[in-house]
N, C-alpha and C. Protein backbone atom coordinates (compact mmCIF):
# COMPACT_ATOMS: atom_id res chain seq x y z
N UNK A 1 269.13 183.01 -82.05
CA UNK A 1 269.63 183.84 -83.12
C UNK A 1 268.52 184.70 -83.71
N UNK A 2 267.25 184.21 -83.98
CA UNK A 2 266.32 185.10 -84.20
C UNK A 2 266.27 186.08 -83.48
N UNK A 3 265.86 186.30 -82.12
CA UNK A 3 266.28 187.17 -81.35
C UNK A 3 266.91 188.17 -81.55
N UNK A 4 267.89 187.52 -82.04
CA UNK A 4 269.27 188.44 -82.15
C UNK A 4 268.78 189.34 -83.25
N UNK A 5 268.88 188.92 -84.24
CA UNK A 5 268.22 189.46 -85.65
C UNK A 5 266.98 190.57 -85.74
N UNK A 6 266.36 189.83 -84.94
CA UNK A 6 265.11 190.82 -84.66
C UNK A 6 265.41 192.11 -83.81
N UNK A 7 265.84 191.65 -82.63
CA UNK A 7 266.10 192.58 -81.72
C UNK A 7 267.36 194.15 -82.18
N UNK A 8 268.57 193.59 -81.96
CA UNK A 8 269.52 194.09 -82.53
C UNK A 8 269.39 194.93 -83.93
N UNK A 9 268.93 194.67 -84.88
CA UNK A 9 268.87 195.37 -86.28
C UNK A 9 267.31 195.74 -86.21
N UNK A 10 267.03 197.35 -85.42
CA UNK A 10 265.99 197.18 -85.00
C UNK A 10 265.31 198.03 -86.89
N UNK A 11 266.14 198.49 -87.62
CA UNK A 11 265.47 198.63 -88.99
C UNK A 11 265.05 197.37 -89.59
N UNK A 12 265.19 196.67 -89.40
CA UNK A 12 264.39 194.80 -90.15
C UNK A 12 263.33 195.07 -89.96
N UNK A 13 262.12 194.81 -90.69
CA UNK A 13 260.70 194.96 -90.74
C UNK A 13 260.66 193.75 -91.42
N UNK A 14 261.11 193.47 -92.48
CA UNK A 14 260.03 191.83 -92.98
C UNK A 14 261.01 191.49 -93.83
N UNK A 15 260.77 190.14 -94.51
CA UNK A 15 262.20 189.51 -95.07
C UNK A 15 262.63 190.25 -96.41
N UNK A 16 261.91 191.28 -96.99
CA UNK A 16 262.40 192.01 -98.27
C UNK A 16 263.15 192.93 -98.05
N UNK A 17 262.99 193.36 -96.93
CA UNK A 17 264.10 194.20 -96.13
C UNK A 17 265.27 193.46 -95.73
N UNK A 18 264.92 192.22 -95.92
CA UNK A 18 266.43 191.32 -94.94
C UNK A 18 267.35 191.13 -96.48
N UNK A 19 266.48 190.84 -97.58
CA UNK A 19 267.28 190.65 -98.75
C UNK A 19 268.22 191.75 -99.33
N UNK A 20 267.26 192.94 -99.17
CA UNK A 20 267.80 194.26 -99.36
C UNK A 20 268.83 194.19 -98.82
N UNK A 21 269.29 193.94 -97.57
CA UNK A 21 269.84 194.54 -96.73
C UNK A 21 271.21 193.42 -97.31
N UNK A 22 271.24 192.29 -97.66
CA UNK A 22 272.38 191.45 -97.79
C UNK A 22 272.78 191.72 -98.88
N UNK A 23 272.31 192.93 -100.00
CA UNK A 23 272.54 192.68 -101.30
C UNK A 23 273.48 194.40 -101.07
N UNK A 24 272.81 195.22 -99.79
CA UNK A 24 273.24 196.92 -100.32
C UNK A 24 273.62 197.50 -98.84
N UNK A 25 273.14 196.57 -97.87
CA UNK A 25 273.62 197.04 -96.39
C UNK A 25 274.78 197.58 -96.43
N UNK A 26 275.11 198.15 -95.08
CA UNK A 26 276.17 198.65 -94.67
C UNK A 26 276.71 197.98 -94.20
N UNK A 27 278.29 197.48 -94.27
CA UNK A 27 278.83 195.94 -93.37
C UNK A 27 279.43 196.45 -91.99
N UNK A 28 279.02 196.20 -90.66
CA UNK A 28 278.94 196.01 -89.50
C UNK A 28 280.23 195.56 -89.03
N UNK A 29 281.07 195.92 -88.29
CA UNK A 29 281.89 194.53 -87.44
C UNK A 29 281.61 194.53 -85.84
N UNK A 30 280.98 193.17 -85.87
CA UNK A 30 280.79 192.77 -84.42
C UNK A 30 281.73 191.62 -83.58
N UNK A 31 281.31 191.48 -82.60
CA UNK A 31 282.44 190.93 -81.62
C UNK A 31 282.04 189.51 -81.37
N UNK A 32 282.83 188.52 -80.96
CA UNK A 32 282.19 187.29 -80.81
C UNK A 32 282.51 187.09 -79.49
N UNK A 33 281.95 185.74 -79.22
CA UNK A 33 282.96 185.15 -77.96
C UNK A 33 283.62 183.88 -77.92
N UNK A 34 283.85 183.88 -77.39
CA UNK A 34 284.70 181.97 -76.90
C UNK A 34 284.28 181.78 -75.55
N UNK A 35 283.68 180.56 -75.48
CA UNK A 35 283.54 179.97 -74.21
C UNK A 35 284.16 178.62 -74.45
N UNK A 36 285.15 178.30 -73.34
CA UNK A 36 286.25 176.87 -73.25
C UNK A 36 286.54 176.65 -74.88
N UNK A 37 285.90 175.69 -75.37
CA UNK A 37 286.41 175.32 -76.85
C UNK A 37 285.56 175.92 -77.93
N UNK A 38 284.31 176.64 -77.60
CA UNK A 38 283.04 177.02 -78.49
C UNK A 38 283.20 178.59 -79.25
N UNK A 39 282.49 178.96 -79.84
CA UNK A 39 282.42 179.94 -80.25
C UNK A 39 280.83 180.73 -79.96
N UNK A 40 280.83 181.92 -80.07
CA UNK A 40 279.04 182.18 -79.76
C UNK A 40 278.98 183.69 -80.42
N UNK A 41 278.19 184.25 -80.92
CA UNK A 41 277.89 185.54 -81.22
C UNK A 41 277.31 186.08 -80.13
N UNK A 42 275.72 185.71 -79.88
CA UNK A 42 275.12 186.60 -78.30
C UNK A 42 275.20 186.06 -77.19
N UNK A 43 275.18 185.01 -77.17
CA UNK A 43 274.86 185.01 -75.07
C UNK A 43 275.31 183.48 -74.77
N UNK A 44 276.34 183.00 -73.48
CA UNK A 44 276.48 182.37 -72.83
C UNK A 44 275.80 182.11 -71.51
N UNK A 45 275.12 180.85 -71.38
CA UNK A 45 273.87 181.11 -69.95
C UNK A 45 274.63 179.76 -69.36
N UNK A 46 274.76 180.03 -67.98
CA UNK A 46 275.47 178.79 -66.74
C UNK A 46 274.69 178.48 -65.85
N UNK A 47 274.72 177.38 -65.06
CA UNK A 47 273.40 177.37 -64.09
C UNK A 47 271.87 177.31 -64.57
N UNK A 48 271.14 178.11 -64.28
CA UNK A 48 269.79 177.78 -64.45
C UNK A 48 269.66 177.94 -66.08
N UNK A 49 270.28 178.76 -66.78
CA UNK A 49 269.96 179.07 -67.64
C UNK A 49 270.17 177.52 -68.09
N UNK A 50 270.84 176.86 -68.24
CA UNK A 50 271.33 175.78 -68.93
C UNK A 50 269.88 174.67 -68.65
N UNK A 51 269.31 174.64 -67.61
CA UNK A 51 268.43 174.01 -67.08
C UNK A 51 267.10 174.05 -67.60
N UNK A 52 267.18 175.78 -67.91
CA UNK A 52 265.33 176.36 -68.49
C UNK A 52 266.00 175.40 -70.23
N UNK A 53 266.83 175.69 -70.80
CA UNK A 53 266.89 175.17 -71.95
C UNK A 53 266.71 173.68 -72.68
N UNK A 54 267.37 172.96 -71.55
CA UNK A 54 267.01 171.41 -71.14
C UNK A 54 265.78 170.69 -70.81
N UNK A 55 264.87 171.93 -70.16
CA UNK A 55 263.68 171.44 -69.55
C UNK A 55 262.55 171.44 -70.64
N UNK A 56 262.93 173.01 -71.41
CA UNK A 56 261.97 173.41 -72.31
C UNK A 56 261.61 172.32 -73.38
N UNK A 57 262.24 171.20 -73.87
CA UNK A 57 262.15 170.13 -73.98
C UNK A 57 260.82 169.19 -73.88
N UNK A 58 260.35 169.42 -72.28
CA UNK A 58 259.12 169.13 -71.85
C UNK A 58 258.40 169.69 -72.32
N UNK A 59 258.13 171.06 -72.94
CA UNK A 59 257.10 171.63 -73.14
C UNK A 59 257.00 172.32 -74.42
N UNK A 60 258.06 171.01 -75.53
CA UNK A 60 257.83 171.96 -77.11
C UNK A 60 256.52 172.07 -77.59
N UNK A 61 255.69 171.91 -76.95
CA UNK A 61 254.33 171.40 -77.84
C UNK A 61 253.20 172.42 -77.33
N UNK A 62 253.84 173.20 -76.37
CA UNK A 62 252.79 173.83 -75.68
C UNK A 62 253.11 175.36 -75.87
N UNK A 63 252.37 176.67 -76.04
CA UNK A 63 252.65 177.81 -76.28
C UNK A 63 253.60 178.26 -75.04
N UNK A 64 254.18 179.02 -74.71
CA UNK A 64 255.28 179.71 -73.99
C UNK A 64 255.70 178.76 -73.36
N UNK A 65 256.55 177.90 -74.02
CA UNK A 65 257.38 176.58 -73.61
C UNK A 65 258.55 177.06 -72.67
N UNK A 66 259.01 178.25 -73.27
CA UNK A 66 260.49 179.07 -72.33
C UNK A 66 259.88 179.37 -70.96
N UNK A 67 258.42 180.04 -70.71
CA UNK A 67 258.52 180.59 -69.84
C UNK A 67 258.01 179.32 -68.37
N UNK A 68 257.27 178.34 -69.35
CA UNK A 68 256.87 177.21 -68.29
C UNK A 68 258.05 176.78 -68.19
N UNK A 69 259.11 176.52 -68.88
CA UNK A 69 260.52 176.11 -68.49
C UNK A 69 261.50 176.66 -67.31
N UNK A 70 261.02 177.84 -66.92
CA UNK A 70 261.76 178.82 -66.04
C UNK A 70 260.92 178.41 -64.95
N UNK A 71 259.58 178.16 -64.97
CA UNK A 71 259.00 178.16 -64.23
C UNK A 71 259.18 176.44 -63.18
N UNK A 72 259.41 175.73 -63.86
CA UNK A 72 259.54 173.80 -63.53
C UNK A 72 261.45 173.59 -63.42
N UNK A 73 262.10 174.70 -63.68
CA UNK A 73 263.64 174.59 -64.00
C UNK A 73 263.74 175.15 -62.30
N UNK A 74 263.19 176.62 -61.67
CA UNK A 74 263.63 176.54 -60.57
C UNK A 74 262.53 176.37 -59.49
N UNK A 75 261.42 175.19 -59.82
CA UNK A 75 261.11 174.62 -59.00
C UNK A 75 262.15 173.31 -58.95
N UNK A 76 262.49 172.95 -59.30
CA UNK A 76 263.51 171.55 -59.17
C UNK A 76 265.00 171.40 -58.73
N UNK A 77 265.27 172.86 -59.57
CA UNK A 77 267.15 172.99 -59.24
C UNK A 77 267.13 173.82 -57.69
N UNK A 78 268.74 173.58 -57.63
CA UNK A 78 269.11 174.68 -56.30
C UNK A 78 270.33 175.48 -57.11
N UNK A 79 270.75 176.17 -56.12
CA UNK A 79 272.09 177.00 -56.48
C UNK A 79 273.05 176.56 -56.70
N UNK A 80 274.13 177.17 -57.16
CA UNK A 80 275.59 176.67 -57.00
C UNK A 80 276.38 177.63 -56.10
N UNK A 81 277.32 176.53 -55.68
CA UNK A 81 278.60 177.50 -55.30
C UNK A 81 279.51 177.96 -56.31
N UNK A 82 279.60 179.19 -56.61
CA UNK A 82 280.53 179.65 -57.73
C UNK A 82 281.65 181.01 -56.83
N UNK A 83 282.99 180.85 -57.95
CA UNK A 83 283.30 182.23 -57.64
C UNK A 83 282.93 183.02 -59.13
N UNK A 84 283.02 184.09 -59.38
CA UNK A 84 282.84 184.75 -60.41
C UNK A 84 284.30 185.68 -60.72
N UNK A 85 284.86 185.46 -61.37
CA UNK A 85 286.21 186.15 -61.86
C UNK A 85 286.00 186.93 -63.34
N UNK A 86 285.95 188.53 -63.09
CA UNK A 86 285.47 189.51 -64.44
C UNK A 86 287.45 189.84 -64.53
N UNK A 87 287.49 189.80 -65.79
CA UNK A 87 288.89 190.41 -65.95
C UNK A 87 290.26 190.60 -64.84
N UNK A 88 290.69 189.10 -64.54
CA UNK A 88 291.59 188.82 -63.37
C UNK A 88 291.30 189.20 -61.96
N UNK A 89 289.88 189.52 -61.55
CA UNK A 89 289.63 190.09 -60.30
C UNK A 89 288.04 189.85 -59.56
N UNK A 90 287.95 189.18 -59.08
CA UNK A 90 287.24 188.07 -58.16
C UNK A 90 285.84 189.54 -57.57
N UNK A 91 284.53 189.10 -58.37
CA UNK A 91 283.78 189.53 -57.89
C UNK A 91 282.61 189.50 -57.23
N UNK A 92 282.61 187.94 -56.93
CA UNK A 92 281.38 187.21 -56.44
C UNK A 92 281.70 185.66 -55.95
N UNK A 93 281.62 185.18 -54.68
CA UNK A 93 282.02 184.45 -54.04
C UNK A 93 280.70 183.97 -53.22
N UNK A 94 280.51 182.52 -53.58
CA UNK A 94 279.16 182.39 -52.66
C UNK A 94 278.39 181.53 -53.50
N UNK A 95 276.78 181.54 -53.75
CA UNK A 95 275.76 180.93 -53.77
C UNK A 95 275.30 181.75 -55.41
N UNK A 96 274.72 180.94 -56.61
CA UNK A 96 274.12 181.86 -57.35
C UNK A 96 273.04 180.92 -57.92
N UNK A 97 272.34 181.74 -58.91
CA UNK A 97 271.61 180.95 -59.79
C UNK A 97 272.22 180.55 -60.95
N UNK A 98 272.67 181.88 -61.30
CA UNK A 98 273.14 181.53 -62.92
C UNK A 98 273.55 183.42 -63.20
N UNK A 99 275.14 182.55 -64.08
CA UNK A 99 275.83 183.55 -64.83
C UNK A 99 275.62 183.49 -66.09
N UNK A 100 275.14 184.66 -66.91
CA UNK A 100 275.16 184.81 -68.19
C UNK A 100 275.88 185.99 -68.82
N UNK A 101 276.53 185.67 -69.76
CA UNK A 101 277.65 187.28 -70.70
C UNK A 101 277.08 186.91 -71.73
N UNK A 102 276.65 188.30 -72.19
CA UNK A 102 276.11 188.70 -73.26
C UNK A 102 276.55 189.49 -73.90
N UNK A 103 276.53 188.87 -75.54
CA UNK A 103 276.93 190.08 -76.54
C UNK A 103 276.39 191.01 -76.65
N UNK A 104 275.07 190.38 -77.01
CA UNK A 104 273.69 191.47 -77.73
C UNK A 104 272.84 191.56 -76.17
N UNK A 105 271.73 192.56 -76.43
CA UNK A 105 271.11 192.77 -75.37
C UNK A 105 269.97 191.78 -74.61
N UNK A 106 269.35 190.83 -76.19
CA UNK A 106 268.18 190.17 -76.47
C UNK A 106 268.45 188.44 -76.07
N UNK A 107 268.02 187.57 -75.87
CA UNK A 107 267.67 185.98 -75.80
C UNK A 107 266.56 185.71 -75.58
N UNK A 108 266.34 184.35 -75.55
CA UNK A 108 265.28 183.69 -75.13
C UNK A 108 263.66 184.32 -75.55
N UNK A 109 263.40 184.70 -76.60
CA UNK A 109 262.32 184.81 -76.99
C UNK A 109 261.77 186.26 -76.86
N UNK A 110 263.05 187.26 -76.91
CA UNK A 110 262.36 188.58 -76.80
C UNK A 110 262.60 188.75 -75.44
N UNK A 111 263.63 188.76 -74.36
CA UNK A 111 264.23 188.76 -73.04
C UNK A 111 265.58 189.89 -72.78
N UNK A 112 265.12 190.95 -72.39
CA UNK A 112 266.26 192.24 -72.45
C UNK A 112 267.00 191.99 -71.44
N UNK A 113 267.73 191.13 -71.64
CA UNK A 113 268.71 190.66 -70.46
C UNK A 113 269.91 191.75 -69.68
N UNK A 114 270.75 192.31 -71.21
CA UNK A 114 271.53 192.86 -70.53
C UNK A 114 271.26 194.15 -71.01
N UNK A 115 270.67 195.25 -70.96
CA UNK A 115 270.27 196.55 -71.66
C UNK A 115 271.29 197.20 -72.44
N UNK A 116 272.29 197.28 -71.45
CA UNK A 116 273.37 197.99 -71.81
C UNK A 116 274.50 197.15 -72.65
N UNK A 117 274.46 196.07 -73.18
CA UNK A 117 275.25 195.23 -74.03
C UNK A 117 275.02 196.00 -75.58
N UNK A 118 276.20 196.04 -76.18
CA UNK A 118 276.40 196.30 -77.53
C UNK A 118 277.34 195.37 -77.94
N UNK A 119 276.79 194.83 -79.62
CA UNK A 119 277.70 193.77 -80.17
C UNK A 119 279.24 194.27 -80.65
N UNK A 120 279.27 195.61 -80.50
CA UNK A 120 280.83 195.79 -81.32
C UNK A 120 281.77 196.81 -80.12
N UNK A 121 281.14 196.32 -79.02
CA UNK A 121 281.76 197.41 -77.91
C UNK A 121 283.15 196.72 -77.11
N UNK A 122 283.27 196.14 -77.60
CA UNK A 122 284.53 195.01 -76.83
C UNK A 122 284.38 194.33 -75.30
N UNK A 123 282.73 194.51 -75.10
CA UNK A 123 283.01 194.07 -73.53
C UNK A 123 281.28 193.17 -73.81
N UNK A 124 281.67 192.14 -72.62
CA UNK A 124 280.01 191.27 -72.44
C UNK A 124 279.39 192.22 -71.16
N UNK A 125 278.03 192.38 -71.55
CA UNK A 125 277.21 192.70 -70.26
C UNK A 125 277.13 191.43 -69.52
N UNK A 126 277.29 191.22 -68.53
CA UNK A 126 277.73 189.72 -67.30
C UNK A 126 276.19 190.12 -66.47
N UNK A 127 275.43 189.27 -66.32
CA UNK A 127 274.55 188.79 -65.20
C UNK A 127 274.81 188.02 -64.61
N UNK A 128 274.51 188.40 -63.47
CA UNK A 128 274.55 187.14 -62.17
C UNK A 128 273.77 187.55 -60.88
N UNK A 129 272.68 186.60 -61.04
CA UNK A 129 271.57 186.28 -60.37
C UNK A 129 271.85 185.14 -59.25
N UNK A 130 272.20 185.96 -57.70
CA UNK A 130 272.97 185.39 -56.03
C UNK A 130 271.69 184.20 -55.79
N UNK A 131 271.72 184.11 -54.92
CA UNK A 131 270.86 183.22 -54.23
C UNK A 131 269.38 183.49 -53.60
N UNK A 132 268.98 184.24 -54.49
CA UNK A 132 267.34 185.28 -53.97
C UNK A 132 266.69 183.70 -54.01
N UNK A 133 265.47 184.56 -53.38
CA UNK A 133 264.02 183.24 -52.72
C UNK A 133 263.79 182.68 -54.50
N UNK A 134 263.23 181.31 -54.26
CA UNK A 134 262.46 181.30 -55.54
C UNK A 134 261.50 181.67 -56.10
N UNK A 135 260.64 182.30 -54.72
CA UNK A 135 259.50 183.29 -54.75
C UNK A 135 259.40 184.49 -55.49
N UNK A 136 260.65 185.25 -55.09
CA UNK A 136 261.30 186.46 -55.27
C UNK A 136 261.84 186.44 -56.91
N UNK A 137 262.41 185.03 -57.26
CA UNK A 137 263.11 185.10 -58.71
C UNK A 137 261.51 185.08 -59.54
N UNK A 138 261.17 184.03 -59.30
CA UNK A 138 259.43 184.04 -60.08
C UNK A 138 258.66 185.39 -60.15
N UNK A 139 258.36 186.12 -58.71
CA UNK A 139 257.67 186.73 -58.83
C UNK A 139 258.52 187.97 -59.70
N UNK A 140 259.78 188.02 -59.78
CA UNK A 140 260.21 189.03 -60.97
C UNK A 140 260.32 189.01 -62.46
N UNK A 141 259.92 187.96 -62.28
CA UNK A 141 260.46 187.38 -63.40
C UNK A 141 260.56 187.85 -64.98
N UNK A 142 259.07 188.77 -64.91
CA UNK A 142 258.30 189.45 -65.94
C UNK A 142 259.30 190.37 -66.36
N UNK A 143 260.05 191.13 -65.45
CA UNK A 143 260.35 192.58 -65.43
C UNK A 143 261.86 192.52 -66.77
N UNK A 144 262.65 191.20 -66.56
CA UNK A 144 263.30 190.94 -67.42
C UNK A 144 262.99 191.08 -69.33
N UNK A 145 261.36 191.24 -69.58
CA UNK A 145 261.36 191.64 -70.65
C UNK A 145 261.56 193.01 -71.19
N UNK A 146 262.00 193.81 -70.00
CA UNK A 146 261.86 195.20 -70.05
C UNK A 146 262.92 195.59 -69.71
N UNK A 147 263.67 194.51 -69.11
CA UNK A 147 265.47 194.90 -69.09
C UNK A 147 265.10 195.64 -67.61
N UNK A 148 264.08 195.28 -66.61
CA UNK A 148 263.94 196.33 -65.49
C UNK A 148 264.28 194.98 -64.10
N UNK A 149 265.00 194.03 -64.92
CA UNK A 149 265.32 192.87 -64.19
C UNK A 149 266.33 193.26 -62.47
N UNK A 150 267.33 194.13 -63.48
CA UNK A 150 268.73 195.10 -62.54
C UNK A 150 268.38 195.29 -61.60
N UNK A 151 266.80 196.35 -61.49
CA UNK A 151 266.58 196.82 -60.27
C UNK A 151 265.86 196.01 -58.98
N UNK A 152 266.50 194.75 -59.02
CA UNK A 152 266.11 193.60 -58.41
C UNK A 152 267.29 193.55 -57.40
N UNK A 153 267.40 193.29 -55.97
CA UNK A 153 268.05 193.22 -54.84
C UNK A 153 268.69 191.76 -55.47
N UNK A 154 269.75 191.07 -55.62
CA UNK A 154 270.63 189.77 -55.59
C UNK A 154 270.49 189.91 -56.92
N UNK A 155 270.39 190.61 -58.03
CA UNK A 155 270.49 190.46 -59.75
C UNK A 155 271.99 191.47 -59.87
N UNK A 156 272.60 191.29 -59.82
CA UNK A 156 274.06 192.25 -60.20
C UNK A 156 274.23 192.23 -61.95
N UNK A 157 275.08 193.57 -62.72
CA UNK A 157 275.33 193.43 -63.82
C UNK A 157 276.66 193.88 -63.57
N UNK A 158 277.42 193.27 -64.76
CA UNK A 158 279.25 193.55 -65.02
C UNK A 158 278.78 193.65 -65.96
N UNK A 159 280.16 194.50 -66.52
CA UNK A 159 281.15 194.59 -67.64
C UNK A 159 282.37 194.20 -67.44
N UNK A 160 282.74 193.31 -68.73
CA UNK A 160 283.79 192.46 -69.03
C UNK A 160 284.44 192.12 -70.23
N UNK A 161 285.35 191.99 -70.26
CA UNK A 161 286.03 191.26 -71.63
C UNK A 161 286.34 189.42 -71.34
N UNK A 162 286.88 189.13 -70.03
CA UNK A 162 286.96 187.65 -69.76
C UNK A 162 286.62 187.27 -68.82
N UNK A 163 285.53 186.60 -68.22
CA UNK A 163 284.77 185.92 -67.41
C UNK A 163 284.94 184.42 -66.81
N UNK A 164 285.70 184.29 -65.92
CA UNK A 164 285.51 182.96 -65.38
C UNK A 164 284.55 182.51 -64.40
N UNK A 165 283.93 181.45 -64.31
CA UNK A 165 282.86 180.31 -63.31
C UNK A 165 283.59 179.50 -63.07
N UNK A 166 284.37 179.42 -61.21
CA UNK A 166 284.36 178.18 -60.86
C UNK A 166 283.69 177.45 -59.48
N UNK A 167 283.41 176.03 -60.20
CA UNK A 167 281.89 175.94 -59.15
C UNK A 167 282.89 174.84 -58.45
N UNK A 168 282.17 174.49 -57.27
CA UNK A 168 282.42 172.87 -56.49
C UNK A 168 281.60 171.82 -57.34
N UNK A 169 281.31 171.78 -58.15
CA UNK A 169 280.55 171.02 -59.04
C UNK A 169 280.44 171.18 -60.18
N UNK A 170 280.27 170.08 -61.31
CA UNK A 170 279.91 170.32 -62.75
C UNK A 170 278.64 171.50 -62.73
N UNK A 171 278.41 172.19 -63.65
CA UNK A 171 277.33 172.95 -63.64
C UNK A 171 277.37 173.37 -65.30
N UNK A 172 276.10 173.53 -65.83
CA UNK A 172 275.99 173.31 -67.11
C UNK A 172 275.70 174.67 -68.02
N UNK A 173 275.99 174.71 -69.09
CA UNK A 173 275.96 175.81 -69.81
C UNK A 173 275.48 175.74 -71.58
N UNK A 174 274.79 176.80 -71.98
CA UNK A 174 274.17 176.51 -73.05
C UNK A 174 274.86 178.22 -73.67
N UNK A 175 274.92 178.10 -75.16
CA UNK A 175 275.18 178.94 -76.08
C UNK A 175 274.03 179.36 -77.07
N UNK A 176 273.86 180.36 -76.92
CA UNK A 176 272.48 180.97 -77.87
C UNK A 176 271.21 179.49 -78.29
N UNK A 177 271.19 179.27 -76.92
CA UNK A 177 270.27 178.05 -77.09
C UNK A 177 270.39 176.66 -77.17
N UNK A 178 271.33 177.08 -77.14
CA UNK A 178 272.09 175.18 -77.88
C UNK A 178 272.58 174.57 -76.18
N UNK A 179 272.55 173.28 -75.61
CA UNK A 179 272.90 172.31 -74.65
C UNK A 179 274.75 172.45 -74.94
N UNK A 180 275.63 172.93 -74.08
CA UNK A 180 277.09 172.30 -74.71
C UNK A 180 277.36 171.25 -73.87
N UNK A 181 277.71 171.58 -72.17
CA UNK A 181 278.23 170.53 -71.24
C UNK A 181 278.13 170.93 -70.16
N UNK A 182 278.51 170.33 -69.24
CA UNK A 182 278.22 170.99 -67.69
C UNK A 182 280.09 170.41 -67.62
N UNK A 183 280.85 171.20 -66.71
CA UNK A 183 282.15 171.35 -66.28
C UNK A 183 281.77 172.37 -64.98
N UNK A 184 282.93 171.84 -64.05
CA UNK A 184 283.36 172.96 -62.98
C UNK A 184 284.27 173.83 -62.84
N UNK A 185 284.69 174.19 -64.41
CA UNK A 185 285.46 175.65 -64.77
C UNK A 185 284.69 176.35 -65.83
N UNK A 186 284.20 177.01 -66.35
CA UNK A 186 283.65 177.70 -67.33
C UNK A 186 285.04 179.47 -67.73
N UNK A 187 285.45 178.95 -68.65
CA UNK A 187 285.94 180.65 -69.41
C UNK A 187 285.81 181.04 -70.46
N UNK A 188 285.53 182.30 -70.60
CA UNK A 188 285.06 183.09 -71.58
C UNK A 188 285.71 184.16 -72.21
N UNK A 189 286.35 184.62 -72.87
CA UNK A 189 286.77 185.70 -73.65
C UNK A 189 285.68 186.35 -74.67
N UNK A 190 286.24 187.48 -74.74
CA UNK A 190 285.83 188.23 -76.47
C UNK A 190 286.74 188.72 -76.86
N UNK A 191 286.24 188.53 -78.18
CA UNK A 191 287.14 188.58 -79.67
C UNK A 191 286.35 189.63 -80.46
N UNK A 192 287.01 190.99 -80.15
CA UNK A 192 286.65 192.07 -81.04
C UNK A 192 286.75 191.94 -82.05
N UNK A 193 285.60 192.34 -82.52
CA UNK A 193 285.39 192.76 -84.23
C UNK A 193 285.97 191.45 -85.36
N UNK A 194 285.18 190.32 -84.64
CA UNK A 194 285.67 189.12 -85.20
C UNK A 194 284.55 189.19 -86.48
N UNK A 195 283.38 189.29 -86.50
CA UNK A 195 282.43 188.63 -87.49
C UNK A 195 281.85 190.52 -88.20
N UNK A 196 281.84 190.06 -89.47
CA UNK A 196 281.21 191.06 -90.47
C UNK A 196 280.09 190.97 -90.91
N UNK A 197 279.06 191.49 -90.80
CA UNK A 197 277.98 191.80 -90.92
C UNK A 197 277.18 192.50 -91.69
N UNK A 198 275.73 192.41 -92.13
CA UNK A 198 274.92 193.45 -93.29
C UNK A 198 274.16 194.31 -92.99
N UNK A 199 274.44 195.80 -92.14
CA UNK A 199 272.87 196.14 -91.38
C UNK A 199 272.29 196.73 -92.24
């Protein structure tokens, strides 16, 4: 959620500005989502993502805990079999790392995941990262702070309003950071212009 805050409301400069802003802002309406029973403002992560979050665990104590987490998450995991279903129509069949829909553009510590995501546009920017080398995911890995992740061979981006994951296996999923569950159906909607806001 910091992230979010930071990133997204790119006029925020320091917290006297944040007070300002709740007392005289302009009120915003942004979009939420639903994943199975949950609710989320920015980002749903499946697969690895769920894994770097679990792992990072190991390494609260140490400076860039996220990124040694990415780093020990796909030395250990493998892929899944998923299909990927964007708005009733089947767009990925096969092997992946991990699906993520995003509200906002930002996660994981300053990470331009989906560039082109806006919170009040009615649709998630969808990543999904196929079955590339682990060589290949590492050695890109950087480029994702710059949102220059896309121009990566097996990194695909959608647009969507409802997103289904179904795997041959439980496979796990986390909400703006948080652990929820691992299941072998994952669905997602958005809910326009659900939450009001202070920019």
């Amino acid at each position: 959620m910091e992230s979010l805050l930071k990133k997204e409301r790119k006029n925020v400069e320091d917290l006297k500005t944040d007070c300002e802003l709740l007392v005289e802002g302009d009120i915003k309406e942004i979009d939420m989502g639903k994943v199975n029973d949950n609710y989320f403002i920015n980002h749903v992560g499946m697969g690895l993502d769920y894994y770097v979050v679990k792992n990072a665990e190991n390494f609260k104590f140490v400076p860039s805990a996220f990124v040694l987490s990415v780093f020990y998450s796909i030395s250990k995991e493998k892929p899944w079999d998923i299909k990927l279903e964007i708005d009733n129509k089947v767009k990925y069949e096969g092997t992946a790392w991990l699906v993520t829909a995003c509200n906002g553009k930002y996660f994981g510590g300053g990470m331009k995941a989906a560039p082109d995501a806006e919170l009040d546009d009615g649709f998630f920017g969808i990543i999904l990262a196929k079955c590339i080398s682990k060589i290949k995911f590492v050695g890109n890995f950087s480029k994702v702070f710059k949102g220059k992740h896309l121009e990566v061979e097996g990194i695909e981006f959608f647009r969507g309003k409802n997103v289904a994951v179904k795997c041959t296996k439980n496979v796990g999923y986390e909400i703006n950071g948080e652990l929820i569950s691992e299941e072998k159906e994952i669905n997602i909607k958005i809910i326009e212009r659900a939450l009001k806001i202070r920019v």
